[in-house]
PDB file of N, CA and C in Angstrom:
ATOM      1  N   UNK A   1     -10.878  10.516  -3.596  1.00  0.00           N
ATOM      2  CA  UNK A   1     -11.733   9.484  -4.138  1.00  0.00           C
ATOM      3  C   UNK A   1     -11.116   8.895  -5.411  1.00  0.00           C
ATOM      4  N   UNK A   2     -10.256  10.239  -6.494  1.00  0.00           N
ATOM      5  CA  UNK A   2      -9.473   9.341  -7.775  1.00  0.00           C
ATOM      6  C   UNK A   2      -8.910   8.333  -7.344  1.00  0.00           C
ATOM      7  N   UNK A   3      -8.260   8.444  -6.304  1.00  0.00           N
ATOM      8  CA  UNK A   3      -6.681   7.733  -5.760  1.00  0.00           C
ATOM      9  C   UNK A   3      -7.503   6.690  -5.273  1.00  0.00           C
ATOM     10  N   UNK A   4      -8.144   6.614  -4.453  1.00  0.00           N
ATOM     11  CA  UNK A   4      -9.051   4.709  -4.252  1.00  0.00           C
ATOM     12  C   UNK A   4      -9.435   4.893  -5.458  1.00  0.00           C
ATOM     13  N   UNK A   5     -10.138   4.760  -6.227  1.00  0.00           N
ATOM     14  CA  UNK A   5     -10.646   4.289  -7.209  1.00  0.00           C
ATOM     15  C   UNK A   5      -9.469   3.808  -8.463  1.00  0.00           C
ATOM     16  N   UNK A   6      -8.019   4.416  -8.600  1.00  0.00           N
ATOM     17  CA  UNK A   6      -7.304   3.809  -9.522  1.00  0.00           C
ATOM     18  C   UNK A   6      -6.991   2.801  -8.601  1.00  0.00           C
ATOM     19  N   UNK A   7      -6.441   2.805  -7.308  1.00  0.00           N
ATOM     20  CA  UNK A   7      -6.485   1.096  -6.736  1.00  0.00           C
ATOM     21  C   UNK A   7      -7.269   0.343  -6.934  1.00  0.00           C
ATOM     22  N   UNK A   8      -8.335   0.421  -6.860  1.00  0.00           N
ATOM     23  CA  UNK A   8      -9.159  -0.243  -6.764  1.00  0.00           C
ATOM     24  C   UNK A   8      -9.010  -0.816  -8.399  1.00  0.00           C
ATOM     25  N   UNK A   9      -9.040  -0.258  -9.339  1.00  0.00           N
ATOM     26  CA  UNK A   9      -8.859  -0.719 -10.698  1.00  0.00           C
ATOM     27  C   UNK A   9      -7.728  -1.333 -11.072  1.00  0.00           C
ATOM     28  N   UNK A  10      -6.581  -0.942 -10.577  1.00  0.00           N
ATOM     29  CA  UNK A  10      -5.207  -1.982 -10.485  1.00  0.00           C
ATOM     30  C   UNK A  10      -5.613  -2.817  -9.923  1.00  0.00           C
ATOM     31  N   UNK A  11      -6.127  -3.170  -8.703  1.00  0.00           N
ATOM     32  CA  UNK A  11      -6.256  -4.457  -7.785  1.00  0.00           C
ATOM     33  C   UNK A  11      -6.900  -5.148  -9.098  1.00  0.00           C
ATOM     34  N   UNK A  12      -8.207  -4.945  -9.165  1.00  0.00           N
ATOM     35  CA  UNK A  12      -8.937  -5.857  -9.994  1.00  0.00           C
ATOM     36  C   UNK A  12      -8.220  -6.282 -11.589  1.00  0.00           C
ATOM     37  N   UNK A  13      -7.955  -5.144 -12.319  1.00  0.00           N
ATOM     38  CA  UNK A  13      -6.955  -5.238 -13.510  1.00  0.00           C
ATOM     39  C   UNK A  13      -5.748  -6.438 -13.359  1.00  0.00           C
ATOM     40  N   UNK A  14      -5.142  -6.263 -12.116  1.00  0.00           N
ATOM     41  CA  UNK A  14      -3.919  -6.868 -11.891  1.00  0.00           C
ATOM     42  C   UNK A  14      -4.254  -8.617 -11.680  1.00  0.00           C
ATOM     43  N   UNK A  15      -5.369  -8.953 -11.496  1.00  0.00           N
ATOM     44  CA  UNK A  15      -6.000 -10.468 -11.071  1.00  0.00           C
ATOM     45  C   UNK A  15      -6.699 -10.851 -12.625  1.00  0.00           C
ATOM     46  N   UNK A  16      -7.142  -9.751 -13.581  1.00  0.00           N
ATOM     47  CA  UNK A  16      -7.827  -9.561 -14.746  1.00  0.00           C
ATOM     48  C   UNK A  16      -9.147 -10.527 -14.270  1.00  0.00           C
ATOM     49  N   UNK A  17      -9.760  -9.492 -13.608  1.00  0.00           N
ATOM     50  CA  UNK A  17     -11.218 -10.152 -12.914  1.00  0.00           C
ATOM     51  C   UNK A  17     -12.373  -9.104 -13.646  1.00  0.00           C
ATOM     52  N   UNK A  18     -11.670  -8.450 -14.639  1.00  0.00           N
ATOM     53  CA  UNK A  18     -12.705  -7.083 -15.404  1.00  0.00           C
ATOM     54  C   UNK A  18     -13.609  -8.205 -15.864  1.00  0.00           C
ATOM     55  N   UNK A  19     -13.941  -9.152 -16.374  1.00  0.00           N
ATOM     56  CA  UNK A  19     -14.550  -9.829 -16.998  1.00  0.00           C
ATOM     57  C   UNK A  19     -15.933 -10.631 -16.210  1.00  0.00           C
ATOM     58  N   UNK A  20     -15.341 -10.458 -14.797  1.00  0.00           N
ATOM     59  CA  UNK A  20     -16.228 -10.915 -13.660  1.00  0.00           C
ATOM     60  C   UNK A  20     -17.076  -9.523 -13.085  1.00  0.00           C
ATOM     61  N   UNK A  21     -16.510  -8.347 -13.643  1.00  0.00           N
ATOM     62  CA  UNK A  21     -17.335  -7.188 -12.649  1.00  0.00           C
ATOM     63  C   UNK A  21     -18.195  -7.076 -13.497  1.00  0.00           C
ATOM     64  N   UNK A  22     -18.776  -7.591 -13.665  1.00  0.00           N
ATOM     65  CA  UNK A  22     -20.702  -6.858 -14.395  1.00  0.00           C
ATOM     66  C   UNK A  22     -20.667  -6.019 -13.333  1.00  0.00           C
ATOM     67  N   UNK A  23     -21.627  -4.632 -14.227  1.00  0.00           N
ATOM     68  CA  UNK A  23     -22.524  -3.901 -13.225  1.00  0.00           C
ATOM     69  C   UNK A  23     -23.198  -4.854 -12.745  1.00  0.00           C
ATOM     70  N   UNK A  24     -24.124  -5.979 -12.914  1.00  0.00           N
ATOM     71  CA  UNK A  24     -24.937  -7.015 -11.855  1.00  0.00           C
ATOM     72  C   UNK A  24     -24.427  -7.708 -11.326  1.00  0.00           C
ATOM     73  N   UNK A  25     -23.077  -8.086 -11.489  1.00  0.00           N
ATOM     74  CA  UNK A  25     -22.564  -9.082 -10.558  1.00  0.00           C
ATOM     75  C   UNK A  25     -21.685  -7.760  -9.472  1.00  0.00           C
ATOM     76  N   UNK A  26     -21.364  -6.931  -9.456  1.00  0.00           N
ATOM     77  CA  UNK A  26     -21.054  -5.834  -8.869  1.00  0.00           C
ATOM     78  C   UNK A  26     -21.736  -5.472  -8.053  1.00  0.00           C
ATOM     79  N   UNK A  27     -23.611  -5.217  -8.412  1.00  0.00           N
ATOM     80  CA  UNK A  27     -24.335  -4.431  -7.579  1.00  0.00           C
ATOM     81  C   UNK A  27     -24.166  -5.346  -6.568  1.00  0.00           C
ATOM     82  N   UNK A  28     -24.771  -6.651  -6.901  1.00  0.00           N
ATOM     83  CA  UNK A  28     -25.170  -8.059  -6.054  1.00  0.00           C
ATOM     84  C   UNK A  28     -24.249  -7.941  -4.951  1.00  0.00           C
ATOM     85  N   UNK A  29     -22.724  -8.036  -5.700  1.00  0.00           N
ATOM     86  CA  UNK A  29     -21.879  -8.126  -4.424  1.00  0.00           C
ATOM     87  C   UNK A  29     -21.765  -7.019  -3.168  1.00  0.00           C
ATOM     88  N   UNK A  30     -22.188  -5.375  -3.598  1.00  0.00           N
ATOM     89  CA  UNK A  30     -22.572  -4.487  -2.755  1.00  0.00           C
ATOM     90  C   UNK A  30     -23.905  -4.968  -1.643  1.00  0.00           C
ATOM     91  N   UNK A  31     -24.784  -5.696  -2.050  1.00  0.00           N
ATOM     92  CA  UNK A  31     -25.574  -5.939  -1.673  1.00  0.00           C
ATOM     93  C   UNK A  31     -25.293  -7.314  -0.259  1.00  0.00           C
ATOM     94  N   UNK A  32     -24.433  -8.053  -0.895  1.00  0.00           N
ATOM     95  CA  UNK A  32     -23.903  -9.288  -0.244  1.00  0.00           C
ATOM     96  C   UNK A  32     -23.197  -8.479   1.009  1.00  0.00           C
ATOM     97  N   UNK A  33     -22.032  -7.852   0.306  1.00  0.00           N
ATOM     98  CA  UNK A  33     -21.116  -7.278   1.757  1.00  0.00           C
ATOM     99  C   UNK A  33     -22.162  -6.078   2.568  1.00  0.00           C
ATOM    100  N   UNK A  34     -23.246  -5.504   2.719  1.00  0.00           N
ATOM    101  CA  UNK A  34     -24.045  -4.372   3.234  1.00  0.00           C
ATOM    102  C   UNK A  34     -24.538  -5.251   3.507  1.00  0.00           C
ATOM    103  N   UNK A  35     -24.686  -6.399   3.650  1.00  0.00           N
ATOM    104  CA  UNK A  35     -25.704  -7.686   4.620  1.00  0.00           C
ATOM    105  C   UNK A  35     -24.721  -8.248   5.123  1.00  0.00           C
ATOM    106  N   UNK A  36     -23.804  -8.483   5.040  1.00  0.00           N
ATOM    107  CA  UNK A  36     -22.067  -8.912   5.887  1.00  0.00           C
ATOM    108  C   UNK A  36     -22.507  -7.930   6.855  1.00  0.00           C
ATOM    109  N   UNK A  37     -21.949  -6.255   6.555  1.00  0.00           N
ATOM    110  CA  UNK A  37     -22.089  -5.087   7.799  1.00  0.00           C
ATOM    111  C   UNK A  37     -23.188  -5.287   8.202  1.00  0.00           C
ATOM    112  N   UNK A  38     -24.588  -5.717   8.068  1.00  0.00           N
ATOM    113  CA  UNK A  38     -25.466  -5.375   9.174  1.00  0.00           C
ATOM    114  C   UNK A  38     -25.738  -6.543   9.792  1.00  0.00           C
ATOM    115  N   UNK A  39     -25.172  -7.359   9.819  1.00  0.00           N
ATOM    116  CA  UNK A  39     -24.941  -8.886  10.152  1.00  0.00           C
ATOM    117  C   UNK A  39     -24.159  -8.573  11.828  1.00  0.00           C
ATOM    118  N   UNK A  40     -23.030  -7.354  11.664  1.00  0.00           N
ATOM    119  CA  UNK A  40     -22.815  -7.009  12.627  1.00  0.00           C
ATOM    120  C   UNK A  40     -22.788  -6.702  14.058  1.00  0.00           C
ATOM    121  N   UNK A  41     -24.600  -5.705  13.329  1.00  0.00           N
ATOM    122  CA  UNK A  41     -25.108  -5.585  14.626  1.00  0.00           C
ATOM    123  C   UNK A  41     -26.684  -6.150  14.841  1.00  0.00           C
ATOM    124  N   UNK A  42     -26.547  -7.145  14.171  1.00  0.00           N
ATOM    125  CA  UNK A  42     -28.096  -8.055  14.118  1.00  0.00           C
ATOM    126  C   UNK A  42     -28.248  -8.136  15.399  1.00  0.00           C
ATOM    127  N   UNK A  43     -29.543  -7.665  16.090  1.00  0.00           N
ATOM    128  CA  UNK A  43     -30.015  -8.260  17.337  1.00  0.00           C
ATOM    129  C   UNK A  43     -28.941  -7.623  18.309  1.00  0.00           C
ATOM    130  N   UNK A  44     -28.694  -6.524  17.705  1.00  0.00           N
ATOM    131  CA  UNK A  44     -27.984  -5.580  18.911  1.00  0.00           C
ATOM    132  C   UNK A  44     -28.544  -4.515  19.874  1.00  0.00           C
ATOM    133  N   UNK A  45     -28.342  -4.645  21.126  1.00  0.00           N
ATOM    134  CA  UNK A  45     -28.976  -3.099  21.371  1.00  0.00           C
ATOM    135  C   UNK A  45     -27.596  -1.789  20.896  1.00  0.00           C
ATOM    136  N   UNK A  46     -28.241  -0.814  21.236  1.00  0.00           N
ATOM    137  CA  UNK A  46     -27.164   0.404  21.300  1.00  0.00           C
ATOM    138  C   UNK A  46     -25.932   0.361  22.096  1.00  0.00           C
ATOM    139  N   UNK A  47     -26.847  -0.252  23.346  1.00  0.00           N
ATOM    140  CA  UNK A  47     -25.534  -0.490  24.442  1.00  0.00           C
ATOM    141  C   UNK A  47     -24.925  -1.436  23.904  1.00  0.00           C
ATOM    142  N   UNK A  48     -24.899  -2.371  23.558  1.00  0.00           N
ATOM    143  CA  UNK A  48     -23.738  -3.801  22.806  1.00  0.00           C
ATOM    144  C   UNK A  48     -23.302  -3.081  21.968  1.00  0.00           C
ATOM    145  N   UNK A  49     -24.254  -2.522  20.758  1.00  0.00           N
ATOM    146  CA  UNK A  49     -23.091  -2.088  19.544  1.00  0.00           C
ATOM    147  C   UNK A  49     -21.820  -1.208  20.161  1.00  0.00           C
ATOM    148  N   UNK A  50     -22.177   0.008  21.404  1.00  0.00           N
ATOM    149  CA  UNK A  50     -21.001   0.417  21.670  1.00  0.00           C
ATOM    150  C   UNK A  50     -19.809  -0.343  22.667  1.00  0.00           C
ATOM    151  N   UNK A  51     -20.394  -1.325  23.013  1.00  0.00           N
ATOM    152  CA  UNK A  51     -19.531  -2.202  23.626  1.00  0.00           C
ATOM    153  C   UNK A  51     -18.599  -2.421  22.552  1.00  0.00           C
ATOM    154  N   UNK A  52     -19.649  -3.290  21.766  1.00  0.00           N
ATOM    155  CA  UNK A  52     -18.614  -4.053  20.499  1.00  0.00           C
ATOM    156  C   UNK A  52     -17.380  -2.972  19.874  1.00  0.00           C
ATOM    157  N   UNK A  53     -18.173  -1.635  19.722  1.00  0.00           N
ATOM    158  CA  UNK A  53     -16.898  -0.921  18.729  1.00  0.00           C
ATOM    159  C   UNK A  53     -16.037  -0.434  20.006  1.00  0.00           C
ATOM    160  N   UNK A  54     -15.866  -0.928  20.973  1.00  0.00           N
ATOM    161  CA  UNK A  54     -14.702  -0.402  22.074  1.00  0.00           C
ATOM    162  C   UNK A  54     -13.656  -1.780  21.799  1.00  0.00           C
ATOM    163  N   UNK A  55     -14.356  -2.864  21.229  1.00  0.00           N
ATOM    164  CA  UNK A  55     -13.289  -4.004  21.265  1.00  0.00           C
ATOM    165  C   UNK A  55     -12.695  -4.109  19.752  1.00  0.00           C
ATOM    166  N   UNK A  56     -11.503  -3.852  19.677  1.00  0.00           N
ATOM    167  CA  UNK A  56     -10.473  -3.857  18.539  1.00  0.00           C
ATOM    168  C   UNK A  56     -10.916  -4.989  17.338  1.00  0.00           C
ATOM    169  N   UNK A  57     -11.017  -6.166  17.969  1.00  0.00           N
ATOM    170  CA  UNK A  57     -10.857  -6.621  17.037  1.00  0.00           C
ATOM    171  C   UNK A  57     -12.453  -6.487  16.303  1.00  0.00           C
ATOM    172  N   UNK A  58     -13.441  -6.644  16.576  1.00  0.00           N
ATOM    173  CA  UNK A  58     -14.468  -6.435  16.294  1.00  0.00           C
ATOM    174  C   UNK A  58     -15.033  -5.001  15.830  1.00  0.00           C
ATOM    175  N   UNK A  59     -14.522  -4.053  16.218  1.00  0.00           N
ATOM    176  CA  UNK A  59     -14.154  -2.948  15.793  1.00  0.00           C
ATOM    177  C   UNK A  59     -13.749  -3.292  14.169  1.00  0.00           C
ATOM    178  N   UNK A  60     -12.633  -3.814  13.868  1.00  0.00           N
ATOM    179  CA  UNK A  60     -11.656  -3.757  13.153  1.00  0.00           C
ATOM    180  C   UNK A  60     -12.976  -4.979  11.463  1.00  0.00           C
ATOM    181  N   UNK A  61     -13.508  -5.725  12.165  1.00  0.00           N
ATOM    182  CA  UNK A  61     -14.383  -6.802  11.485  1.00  0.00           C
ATOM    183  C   UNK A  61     -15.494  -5.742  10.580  1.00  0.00           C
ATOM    184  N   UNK A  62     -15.913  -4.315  11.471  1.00  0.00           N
ATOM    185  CA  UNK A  62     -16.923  -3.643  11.309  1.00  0.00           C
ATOM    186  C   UNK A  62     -15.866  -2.933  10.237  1.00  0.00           C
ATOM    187  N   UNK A  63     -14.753  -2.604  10.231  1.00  0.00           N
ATOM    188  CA  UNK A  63     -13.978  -1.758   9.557  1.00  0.00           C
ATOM    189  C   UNK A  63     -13.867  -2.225   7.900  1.00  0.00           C
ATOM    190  N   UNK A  64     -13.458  -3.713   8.012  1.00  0.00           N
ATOM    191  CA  UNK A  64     -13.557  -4.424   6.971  1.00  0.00           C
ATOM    192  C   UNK A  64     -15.143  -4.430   6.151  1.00  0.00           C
ATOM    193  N   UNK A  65     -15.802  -4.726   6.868  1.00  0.00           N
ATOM    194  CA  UNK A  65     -17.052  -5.073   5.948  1.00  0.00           C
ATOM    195  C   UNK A  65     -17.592  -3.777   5.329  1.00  0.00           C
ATOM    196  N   UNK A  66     -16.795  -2.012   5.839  1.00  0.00           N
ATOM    197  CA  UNK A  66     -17.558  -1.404   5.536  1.00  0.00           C
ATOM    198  C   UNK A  66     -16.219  -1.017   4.390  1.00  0.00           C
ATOM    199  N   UNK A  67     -15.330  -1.449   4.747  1.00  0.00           N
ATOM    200  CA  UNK A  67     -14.251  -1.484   3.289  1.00  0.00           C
ATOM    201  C   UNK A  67     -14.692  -2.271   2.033  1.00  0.00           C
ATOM    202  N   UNK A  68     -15.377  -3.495   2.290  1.00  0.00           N
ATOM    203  CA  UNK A  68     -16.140  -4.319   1.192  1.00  0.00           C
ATOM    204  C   UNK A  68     -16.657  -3.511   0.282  1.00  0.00           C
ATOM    205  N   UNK A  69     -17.567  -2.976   1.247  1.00  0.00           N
ATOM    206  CA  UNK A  69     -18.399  -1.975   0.448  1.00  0.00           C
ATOM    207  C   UNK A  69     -18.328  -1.017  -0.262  1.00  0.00           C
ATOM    208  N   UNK A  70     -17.428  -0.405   0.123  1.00  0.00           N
ATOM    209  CA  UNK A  70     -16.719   0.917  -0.352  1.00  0.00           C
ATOM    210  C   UNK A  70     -16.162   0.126  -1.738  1.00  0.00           C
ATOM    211  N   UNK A  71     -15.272  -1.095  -1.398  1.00  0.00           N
ATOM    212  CA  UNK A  71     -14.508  -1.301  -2.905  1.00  0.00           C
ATOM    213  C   UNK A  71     -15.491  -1.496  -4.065  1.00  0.00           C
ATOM    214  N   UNK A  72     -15.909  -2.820  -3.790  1.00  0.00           N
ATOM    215  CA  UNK A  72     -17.037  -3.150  -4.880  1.00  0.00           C
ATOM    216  C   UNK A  72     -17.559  -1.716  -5.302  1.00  0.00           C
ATOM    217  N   UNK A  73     -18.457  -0.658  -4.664  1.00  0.00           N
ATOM    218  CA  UNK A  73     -19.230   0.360  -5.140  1.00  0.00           C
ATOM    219  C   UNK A  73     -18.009   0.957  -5.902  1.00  0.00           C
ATOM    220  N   UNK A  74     -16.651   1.451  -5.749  1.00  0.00           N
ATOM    221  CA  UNK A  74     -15.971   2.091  -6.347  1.00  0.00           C
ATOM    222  C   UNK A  74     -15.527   1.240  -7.883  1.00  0.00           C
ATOM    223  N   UNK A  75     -15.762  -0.195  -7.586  1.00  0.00           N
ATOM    224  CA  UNK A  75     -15.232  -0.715  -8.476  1.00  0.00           C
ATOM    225  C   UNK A  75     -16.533  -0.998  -9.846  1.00  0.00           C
ATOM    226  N   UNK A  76     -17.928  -0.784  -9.291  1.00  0.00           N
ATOM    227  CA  UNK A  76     -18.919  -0.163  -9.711  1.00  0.00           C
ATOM    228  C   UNK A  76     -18.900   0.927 -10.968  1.00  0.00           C
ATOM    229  N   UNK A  77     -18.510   1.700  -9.605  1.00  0.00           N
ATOM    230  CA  UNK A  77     -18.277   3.647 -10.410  1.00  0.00           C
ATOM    231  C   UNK A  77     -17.413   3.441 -11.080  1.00  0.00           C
ATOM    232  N   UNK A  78     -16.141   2.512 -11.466  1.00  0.00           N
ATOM    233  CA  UNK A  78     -15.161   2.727 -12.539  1.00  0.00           C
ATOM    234  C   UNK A  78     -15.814   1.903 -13.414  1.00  0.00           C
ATOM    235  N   UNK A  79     -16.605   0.521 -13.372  1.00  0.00           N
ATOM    236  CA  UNK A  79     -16.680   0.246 -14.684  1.00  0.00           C
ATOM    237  C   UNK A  79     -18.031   1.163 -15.266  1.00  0.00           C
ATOM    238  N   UNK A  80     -18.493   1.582 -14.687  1.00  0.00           N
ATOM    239  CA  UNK A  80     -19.746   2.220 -15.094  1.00  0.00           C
ATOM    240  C   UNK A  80     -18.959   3.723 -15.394  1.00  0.00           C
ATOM    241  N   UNK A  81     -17.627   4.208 -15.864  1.00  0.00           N
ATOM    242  CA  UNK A  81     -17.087   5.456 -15.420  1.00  0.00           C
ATOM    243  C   UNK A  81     -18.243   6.684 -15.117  1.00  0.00           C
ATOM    244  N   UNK A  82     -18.010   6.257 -13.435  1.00  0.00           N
ATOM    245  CA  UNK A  82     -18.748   7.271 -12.830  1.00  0.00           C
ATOM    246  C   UNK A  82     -18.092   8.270 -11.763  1.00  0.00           C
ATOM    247  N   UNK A  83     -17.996   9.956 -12.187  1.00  0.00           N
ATOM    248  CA  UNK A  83     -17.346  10.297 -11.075  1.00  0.00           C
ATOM    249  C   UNK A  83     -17.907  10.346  -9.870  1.00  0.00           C
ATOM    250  N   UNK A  84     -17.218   9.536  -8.839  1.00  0.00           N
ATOM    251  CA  UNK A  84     -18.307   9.685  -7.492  1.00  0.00           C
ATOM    252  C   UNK A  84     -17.991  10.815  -6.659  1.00  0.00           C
ATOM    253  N   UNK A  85     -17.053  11.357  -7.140  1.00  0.00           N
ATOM    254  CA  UNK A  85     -17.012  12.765  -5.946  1.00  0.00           C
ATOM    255  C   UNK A  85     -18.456  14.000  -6.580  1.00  0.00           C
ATOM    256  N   UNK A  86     -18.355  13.892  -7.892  1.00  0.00           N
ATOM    257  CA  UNK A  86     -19.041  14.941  -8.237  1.00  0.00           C
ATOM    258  C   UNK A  86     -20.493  13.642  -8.124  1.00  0.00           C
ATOM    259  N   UNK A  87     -20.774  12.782  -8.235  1.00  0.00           N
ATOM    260  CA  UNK A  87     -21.838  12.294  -7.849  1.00  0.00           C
ATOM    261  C   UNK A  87     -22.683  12.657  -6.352  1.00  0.00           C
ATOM    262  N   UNK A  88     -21.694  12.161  -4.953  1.00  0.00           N
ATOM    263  CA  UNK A  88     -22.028  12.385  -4.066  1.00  0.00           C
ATOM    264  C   UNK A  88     -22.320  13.718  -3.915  1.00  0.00           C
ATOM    265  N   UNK A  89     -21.593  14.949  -4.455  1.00  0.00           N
ATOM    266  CA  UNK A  89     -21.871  16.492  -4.444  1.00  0.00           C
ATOM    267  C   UNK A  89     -23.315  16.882  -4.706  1.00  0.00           C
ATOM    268  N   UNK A  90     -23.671  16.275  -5.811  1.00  0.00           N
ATOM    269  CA  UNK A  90     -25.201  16.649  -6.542  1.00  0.00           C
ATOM    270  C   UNK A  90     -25.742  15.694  -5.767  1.00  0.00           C
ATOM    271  N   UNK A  91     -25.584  14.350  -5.298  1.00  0.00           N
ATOM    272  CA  UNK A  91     -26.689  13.984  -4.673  1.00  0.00           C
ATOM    273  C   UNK A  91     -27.067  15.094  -3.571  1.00  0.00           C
ATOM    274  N   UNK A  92     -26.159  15.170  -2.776  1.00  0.00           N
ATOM    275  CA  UNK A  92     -26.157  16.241  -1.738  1.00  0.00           C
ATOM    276  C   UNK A  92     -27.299  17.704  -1.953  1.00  0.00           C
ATOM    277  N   UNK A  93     -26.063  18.148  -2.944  1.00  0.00           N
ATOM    278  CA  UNK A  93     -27.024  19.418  -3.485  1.00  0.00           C
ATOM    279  C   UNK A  93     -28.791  18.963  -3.383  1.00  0.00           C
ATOM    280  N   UNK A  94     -29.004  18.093  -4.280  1.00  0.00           N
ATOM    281  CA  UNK A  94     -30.367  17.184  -4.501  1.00  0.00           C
ATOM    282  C   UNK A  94     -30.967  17.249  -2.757  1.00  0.00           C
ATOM    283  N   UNK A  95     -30.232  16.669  -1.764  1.00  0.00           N
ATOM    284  CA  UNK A  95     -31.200  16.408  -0.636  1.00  0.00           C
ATOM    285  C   UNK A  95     -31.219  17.861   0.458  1.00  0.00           C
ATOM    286  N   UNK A  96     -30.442  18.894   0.100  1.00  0.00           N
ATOM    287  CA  UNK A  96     -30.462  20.141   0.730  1.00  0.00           C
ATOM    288  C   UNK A  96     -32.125  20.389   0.313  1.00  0.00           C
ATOM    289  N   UNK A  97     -32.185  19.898  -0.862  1.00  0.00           N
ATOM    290  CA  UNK A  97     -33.595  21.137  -1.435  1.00  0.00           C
ATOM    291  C   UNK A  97     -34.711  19.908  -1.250  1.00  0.00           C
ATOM    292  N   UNK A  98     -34.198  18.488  -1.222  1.00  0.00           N
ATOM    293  CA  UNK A  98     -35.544  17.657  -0.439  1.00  0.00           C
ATOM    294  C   UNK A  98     -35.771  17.768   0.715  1.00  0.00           C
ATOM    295  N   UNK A  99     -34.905  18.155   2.424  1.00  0.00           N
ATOM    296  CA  UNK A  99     -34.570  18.378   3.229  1.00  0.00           C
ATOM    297  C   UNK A  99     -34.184  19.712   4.123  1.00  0.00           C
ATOM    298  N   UNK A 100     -34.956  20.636   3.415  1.00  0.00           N
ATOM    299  CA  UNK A 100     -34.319  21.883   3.895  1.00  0.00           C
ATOM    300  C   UNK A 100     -34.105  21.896   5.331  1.00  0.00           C
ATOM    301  N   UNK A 101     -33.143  22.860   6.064  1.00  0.00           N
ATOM    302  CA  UNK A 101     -32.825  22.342   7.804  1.00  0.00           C
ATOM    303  C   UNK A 101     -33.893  23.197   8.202  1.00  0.00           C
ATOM    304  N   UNK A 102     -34.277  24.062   7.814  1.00  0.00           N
ATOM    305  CA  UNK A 102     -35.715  24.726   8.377  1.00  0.00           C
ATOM    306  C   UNK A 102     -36.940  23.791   8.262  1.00  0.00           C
ATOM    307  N   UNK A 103     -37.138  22.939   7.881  1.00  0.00           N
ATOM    308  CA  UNK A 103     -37.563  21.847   8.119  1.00  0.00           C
ATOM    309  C   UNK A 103     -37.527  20.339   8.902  1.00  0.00           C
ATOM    310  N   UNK A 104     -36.042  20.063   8.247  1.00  0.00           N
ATOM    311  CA  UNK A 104     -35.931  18.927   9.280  1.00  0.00           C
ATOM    312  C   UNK A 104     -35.148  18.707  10.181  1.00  0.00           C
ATOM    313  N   UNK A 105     -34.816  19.934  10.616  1.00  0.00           N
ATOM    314  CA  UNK A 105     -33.161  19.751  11.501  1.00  0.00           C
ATOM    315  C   UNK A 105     -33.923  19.400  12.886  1.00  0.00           C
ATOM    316  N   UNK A 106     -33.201  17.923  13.101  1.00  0.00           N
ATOM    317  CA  UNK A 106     -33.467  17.591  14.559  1.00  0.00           C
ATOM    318  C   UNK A 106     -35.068  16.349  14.168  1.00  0.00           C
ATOM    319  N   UNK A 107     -34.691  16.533  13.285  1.00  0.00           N
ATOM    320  CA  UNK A 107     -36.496  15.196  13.313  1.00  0.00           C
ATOM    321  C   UNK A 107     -36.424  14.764  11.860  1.00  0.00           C
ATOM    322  N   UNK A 108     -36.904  13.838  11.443  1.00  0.00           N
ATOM    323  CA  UNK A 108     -37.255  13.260  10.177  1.00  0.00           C
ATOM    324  C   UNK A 108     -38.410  12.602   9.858  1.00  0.00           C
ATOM    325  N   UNK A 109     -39.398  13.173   8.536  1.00  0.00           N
ATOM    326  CA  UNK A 109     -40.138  12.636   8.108  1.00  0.00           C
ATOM    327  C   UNK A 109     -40.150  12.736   6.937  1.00  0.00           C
ATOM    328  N   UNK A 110     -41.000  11.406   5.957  1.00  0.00           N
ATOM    329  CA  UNK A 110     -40.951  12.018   4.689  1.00  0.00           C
ATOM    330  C   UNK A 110     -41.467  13.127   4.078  1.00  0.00           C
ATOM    331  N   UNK A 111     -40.538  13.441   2.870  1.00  0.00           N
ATOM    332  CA  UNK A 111     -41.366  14.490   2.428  1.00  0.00           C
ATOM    333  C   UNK A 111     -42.238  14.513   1.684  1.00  0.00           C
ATOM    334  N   UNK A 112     -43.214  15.482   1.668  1.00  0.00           N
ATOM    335  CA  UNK A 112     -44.644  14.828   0.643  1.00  0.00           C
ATOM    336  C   UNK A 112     -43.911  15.952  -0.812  1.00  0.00           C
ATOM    337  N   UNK A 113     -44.542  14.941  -1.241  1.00  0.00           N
ATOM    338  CA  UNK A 113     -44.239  15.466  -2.994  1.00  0.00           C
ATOM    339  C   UNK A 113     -45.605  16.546  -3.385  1.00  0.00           C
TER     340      UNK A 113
END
C-alpha cells in the first residue's frame, strides 16, 4: 500500500496539482469515479454483469474505474497523512466485533445497538 501511495504522490507532485487536491475536491472526485464504476453495471442483471466481465475490453473499463478510485482515495490518505494499511486493519478489527461470524456468517442484518 506505501509503494502505491508514493506513486500516487509523485504522479500528482510531478504535474504540481497538490494545490488542486483538497480533501473536498478529493472526496468529490471519489465520489464522481464510484458513480463512473456503478455506471457499469446500471440496469444490469447478474447474468449480463458476468457476460460483460468475460469481455476484455469491458472487463478492462471496470478495471479502470475501480483504479480511479483507488487513486484519488490514496491520494486522499496522503494528503490527509493517513496510514491506510493500518486504517483498513482497525476498521476490520472494528467490524469482527460489529459482525461476529457466530452471528452473521451466511446472512446479513443490521446490528441493533
Amino acid at each position: 500500500m506505501d509503494e502505491l501511495k508514493k506513486r500516487v504522490k509523485v504522479f500528482v507532485n510531478d504535474r504540481k496539482w497538490k494545490k488542486y487536491h483538497t480533501p473536498k475536491n478529493l472526496a468529490e472526485s471519489i465520489s464522481i469515479e464510484a458513480a463512473e464504476l456503478l455506471e457499469e453495471f446500471q440496469w444490469k442483471s447478474e447474468e449480463e454483469i458476468g457476460r460483460l466481465l468475460e469481455d476484455f475490453e469491458k472487463k478492462k473499463s471496470v478495471e479502470e474505474e475501480i483504479a480511479d478510485v483507488m487513486i484519488y482515495c490514496l491520494s486522499l490518505a496522503n494528503r490527509l497523512d493517513i496510514n491506510v494499511s493500518e486504517s483498513v486493519i482497525e476498521k476490520l478489527e472494528s467490524n469482527k466485533e460489529k459482525y461476529p461470524v457466530e452471528e452473521f456468517k451466511g446472512k446479513y442484518h443490521k446490528p441493533e445497538i
